[in-house]
Protein backbone atom coordinates (compact mmCIF):
# COMPACT_ATOMS: atom_id res chain seq x y z
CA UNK A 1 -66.95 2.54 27.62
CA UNK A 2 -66.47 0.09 30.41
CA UNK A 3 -63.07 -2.05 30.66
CA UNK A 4 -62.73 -5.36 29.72
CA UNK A 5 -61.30 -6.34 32.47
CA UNK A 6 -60.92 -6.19 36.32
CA UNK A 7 -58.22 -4.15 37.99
CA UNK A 8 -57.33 -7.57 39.60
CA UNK A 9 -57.16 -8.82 36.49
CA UNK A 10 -54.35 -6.60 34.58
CA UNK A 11 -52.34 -7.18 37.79
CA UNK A 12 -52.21 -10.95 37.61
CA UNK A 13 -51.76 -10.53 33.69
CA UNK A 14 -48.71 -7.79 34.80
CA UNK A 15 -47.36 -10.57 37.32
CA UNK A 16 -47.46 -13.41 35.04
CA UNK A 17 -45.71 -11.09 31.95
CA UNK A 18 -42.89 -10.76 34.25
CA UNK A 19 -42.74 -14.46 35.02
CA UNK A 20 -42.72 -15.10 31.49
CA UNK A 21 -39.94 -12.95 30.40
CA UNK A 22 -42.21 -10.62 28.99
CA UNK A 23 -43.15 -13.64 26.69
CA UNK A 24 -46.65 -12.34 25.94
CA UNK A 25 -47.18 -16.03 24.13
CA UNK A 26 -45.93 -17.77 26.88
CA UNK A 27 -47.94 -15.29 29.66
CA UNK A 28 -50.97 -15.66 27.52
CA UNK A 29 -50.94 -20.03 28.06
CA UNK A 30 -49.51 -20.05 31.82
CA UNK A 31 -52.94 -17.25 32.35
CA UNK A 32 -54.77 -20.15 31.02
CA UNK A 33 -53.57 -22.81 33.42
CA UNK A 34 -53.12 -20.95 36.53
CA UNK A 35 -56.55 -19.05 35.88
CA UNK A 36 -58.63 -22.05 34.32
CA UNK A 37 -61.87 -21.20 35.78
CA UNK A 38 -61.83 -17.89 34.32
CA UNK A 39 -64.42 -16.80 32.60
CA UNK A 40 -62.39 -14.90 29.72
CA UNK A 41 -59.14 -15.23 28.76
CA UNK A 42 -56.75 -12.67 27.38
CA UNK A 43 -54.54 -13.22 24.12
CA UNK A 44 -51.09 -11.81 24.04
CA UNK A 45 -51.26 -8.40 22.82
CA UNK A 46 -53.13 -7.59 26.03
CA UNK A 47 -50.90 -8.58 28.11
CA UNK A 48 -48.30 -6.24 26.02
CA UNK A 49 -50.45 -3.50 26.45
CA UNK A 50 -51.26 -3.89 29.71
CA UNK A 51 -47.13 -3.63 30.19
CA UNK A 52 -46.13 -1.19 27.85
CA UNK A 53 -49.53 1.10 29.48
CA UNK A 54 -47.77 0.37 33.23
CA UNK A 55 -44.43 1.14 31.93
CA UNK A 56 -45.55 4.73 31.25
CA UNK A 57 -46.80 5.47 34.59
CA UNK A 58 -50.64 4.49 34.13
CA UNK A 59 -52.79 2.80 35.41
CA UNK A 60 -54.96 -0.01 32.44
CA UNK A 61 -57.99 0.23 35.12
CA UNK A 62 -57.79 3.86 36.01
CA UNK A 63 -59.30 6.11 33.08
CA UNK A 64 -57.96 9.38 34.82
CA UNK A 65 -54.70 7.96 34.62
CA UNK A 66 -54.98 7.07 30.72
CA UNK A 67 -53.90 10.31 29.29
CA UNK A 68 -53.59 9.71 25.60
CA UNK A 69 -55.92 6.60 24.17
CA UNK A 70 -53.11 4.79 23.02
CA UNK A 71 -54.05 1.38 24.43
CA UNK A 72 -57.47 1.80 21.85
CA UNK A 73 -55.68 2.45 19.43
CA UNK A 74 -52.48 0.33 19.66
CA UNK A 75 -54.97 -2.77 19.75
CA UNK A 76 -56.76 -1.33 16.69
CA UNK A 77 -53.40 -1.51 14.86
CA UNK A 78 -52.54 -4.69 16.19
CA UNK A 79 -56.15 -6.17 14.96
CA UNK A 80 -54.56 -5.08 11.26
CA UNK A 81 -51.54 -6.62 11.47
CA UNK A 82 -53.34 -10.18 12.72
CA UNK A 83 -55.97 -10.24 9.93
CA UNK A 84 -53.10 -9.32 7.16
CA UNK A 85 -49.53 -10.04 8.49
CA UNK A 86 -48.49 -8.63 5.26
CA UNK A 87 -49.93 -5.00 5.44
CA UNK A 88 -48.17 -1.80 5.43
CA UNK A 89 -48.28 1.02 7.52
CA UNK A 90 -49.94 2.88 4.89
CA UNK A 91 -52.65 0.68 4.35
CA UNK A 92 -53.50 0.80 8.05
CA UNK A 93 -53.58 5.00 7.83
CA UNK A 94 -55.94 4.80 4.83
CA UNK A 95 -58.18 1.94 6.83
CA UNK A 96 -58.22 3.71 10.28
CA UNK A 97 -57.73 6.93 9.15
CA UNK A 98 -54.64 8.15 11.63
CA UNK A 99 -51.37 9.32 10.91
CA UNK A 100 -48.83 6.76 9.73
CA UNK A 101 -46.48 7.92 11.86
CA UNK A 102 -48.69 6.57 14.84
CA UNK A 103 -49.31 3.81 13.20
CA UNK A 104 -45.55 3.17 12.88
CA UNK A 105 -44.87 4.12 16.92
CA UNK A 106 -47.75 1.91 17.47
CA UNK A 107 -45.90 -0.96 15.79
CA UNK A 108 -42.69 -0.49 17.34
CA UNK A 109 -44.09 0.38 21.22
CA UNK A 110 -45.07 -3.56 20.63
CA UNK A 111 -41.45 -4.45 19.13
CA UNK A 112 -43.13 -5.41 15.77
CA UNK A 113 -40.38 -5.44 12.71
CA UNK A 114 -41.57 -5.70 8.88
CA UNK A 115 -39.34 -9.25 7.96
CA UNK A 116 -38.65 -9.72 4.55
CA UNK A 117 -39.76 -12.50 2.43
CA UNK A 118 -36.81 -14.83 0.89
CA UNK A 119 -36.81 -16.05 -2.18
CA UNK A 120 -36.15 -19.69 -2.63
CA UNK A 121 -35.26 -21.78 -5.58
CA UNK A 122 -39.08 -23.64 -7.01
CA UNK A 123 -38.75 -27.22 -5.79
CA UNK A 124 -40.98 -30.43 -7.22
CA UNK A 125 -41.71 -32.91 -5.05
CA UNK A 126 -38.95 -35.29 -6.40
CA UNK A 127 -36.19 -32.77 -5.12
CA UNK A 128 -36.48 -33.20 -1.72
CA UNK A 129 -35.31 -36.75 -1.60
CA UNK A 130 -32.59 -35.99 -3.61
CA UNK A 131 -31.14 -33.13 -1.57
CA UNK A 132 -31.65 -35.40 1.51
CA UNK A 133 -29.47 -37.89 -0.35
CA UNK A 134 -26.83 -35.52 -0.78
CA UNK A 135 -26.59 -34.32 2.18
CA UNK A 136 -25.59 -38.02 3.48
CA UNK A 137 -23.32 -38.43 0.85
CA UNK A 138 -21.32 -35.27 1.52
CA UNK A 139 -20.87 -35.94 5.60
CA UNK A 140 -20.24 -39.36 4.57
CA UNK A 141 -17.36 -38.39 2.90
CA UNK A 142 -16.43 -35.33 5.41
CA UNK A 143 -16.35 -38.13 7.74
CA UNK A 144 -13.85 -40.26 5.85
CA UNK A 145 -11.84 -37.57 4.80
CA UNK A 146 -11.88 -33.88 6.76
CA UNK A 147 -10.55 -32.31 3.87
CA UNK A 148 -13.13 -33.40 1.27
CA UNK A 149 -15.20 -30.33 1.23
CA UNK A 150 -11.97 -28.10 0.30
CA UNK A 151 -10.84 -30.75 -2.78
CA UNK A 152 -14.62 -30.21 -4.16
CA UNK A 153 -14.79 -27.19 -7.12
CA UNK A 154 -17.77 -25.46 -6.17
CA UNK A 155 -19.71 -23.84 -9.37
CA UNK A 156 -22.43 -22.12 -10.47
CA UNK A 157 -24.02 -20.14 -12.76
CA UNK A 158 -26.49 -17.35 -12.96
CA UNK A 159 -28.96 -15.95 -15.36
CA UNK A 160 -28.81 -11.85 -15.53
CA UNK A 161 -31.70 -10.61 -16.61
CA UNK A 162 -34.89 -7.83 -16.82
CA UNK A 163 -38.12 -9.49 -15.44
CA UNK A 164 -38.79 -11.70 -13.19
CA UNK A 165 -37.99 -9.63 -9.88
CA UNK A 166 -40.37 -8.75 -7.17
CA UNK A 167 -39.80 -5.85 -4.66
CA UNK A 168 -38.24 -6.99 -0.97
CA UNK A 169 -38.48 -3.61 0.30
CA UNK A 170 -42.17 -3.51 0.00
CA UNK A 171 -42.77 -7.06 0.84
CA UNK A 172 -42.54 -7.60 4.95
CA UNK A 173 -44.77 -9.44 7.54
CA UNK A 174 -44.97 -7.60 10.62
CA UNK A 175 -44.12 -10.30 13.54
CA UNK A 176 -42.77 -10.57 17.03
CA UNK A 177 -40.31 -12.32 15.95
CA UNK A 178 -38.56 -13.25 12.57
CA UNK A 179 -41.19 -15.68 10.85
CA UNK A 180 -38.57 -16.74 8.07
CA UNK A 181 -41.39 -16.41 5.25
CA UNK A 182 -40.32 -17.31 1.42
CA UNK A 183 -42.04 -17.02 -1.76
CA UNK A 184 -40.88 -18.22 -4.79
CA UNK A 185 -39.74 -16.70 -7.63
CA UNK A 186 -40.72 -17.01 -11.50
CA UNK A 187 -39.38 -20.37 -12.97
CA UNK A 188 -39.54 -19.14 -16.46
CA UNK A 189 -37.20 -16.08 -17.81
CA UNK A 190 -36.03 -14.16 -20.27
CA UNK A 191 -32.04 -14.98 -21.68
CA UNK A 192 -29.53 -11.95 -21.01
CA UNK A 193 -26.59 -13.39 -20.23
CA UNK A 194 -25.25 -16.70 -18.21
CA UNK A 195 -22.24 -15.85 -15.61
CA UNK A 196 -20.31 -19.01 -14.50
CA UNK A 197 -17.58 -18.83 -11.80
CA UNK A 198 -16.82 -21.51 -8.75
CA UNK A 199 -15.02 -22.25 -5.62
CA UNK A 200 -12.28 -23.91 -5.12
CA UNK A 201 -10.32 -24.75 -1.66
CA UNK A 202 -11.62 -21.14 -0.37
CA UNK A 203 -10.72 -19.45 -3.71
CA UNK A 204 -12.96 -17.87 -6.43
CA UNK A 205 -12.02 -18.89 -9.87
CA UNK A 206 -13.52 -17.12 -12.83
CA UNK A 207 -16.56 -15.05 -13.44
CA UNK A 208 -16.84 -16.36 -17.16
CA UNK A 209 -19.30 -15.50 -19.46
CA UNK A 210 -21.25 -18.15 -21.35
CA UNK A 211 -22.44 -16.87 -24.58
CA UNK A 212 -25.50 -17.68 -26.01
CA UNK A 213 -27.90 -19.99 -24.59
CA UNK A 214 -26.67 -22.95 -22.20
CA UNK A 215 -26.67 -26.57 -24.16
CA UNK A 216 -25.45 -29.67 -23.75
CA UNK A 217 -22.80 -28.61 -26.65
CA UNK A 218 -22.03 -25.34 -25.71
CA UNK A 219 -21.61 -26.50 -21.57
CA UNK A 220 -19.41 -29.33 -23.66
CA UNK A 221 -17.13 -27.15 -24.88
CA UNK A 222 -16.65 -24.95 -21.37
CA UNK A 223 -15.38 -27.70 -19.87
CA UNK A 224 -13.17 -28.69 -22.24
CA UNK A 225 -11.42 -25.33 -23.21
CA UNK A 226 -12.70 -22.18 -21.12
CA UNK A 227 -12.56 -24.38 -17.94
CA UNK A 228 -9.09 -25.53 -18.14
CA UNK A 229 -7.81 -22.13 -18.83
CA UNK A 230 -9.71 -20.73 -15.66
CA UNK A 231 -7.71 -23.51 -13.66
CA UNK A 232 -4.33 -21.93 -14.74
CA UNK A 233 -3.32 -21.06 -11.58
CA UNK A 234 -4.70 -23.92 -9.28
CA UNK A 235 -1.84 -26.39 -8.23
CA UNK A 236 -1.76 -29.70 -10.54
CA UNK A 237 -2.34 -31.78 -7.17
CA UNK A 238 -5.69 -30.02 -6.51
CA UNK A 239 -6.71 -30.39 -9.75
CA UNK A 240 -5.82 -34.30 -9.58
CA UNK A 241 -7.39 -34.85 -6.21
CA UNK A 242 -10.83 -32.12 -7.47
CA UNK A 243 -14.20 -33.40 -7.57
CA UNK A 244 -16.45 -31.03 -10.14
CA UNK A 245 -19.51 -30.40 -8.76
CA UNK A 246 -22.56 -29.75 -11.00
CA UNK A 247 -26.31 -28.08 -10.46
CA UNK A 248 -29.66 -29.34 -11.70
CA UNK A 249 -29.06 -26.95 -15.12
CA UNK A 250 -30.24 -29.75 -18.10
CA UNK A 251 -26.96 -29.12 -20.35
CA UNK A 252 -25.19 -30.11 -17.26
CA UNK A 253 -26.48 -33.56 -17.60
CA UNK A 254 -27.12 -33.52 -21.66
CA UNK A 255 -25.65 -36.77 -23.51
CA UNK A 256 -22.66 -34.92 -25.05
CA UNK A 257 -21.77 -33.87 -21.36
């Protein structure tokens, strides 16, 4: 099966890899302008093959130099990974029918990492202003007073509970570099049991548990009894000089409250 290329032609892709930093993005574009009259032009995985194939002591244009087909095959796996970023190595053994294990040295000859998704709080559209908003507000205030951000009690609360969880470990995008995907998680849930605790001044104050399901009442009466026993310990003039910072939970902003 002939070559795709000329051996010319993997040496000026070798040259300009090196140029690049072994940027095989960055080689792939400068090929483009310094070469423009070319009459093909190769994307970046050749031009990490055509390094990693050099690197070895062989030759891309010299087929008694190519020992094992790895260059074939490397591209094969690479094809995978570009048509579904989110493919395992197993699903590449069962589609091209080779050992995982080569699949996997294939993968990492070509520095390729399986990144984990994130998961990230559902947003509506009306958020985003919002946060922007508070984000001002706070360096606003940072900027009239450095020590703002310490006087502010820091809380939360979170929901423990059976469903709702998706597996990280099996969930990756194979990349060049980290991609920094996300995917939300379920909005709706089933109760177990709500944990409150907060910051305050580079100290945490509680875990408490909140019994029953959150409402405006019940987050009423936290504040006004539980809450005050948490802050035992904290210095009266921190307490005098706190701001109380709430999330977007409803009970948090429920009439009673």
């Amino acid at each position: 099966m002939p070559l795709p290329y000329t051996p010319l032609e993997y040496a000026n892709m070798h040259i300009i890899y090196g140029e690049c930093r072994c940027n095989a993005n960055a080689a792939s574009r400068l090929y483009r302008e310094r070469y423009p009259k070319s009459p093909r032009y190769p994307d970046y995985r050749v031009f990490i093959n055509v390094h990693q194939v050099i690197s070895e002591g062989r030759l891309p244009s010299n087929k008694s130099n190519a020992g094992r087909p790895r260059l074939g095959r490397d591209e094969q796996v690479l094809a995978e990974i570009e048509n579904n970023a989110t493919t395992s190595v197993r699903a590449i053994e069962a589609a091209m029918e080779i050992p995982k294990s080569s699949a996997h040295r294939s993968l990492k000859r070509h520095k390729l990492h399986p990144y984990h998704f994130k998961r990230v709080q559902t947003l509506l559209s009306r958020n985003c202003p919002k946060r922007v908003a508070f984000c001002r507000a706070i360096l606003q205030k940072h900027k009239e007073d450095s020590q703002f951000l310490d006087k502010i009690l820091w809380s939360d609360k979170t929901t423990c509970k059976e469903d709702g969880y998706f597996n990280l470990h099996n969930l990756h995008s194979w990349s060049n570099e980290n991609p920094d995907l996300m995917r939300q998680d379920k909005s709706q849930y089933q109760f177990k049991v709500n944990l409150w605790t907060c910051i305050l001044n580079g100290k945490v104050i509680g875990t408490f548990e909140l019994q029953g399901y959150l409402y405006g009442n019940s987050y009423l009466s936290f504040l006004q009894n539980d809450l005050l026993e948490l802050l035992e310990d904290v210095p009266l003039s921190d307490i005098q000089n706190m701001w109380f910072q709430s999330d977007g939970c409803p009970a948090h902003y429920a009439r009673p409250v």
